[in-house]
Protein backbone atom coordinates (compact mmCIF):
# COMPACT_ATOMS: atom_id res chain seq x y z
CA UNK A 1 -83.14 -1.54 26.54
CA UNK A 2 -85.86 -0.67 23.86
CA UNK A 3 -83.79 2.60 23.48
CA UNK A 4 -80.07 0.96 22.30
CA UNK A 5 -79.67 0.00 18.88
CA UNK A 6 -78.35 -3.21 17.80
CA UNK A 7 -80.01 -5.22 21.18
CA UNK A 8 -79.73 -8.29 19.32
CA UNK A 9 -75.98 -8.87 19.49
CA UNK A 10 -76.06 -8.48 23.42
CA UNK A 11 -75.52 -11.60 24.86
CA UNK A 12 -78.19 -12.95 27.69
CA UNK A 13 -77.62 -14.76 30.81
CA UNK A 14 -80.93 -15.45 32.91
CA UNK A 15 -80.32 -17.34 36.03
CA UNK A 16 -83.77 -18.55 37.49
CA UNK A 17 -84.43 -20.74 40.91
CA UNK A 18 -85.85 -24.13 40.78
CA UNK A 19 -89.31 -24.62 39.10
CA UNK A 20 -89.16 -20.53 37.84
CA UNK A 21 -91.13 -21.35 34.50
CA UNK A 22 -91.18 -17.73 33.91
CA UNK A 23 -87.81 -17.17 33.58
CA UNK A 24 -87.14 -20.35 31.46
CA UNK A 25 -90.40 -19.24 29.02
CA UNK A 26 -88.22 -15.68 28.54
CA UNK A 27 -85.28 -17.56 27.86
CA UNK A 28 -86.87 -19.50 25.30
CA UNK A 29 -88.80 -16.60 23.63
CA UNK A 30 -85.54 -14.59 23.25
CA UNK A 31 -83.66 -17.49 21.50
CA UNK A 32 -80.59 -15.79 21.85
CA UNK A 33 -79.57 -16.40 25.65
CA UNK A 34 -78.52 -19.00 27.81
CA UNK A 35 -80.41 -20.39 30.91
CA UNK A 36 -79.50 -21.83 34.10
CA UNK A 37 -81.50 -23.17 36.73
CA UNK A 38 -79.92 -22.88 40.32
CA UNK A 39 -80.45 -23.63 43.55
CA UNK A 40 -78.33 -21.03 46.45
CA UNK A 41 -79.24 -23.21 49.41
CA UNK A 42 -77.55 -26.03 47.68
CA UNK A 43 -75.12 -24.46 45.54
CA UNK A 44 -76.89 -26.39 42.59
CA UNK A 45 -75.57 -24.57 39.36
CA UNK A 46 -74.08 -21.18 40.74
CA UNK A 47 -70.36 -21.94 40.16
CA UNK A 48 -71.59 -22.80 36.87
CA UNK A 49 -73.06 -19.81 35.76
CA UNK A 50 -69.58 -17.54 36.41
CA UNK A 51 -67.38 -20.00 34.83
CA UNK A 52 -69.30 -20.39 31.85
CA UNK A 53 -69.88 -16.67 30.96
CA UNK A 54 -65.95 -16.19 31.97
CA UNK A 55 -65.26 -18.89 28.64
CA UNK A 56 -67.82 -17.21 26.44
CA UNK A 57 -65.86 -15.44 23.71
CA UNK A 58 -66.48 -12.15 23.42
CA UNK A 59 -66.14 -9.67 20.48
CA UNK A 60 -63.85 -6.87 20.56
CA UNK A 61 -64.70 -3.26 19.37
CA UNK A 62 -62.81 -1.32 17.81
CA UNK A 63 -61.35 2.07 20.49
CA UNK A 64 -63.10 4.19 17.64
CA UNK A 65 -66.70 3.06 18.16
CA UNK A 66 -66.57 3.41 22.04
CA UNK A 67 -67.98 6.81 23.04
CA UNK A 68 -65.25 8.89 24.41
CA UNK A 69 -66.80 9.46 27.64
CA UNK A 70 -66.85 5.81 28.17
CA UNK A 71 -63.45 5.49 26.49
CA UNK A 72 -62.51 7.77 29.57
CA UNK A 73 -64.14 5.31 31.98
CA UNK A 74 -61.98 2.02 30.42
CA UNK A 75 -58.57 3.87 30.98
């Protein structure tokens, strides 16, 4: 990522396991992403995670910023 431009408008989602302090410390030295904590065996916080970043507006760009290789790949 230290290659892209602009990094700080890309949103971040870090999912980490129970007690994973090192996720949670990256989440809060970022500032700019959302954590959850989950828990697969139980199903603690996994729905979550999909049906919040489904409701999370996102921006639009315009058809004449996207490369034209990847406006290829949208189509």
């Amino acid at each position: 990522m230290a290659h892209y431009r602009n990094t700080a408008e890309i949103p971040f989602i870090l999912v980490g396991t129970q007690d994973d302090t090192r996720v949670h410390r990256l989440c809060n030295d970022l500032k700019r992403c959302t954590y959850y904590e989950t828990c697969a065996t139980y199903g603690l916080n996994v729905e979550r995670v999909f049906q919040d970043d489904l409701r999370r507006p996102t921006t639009a760009v315009p058809p004449a910023a996207v490369p034209t290789t990847t406006r290829r790949l949208l189509q």
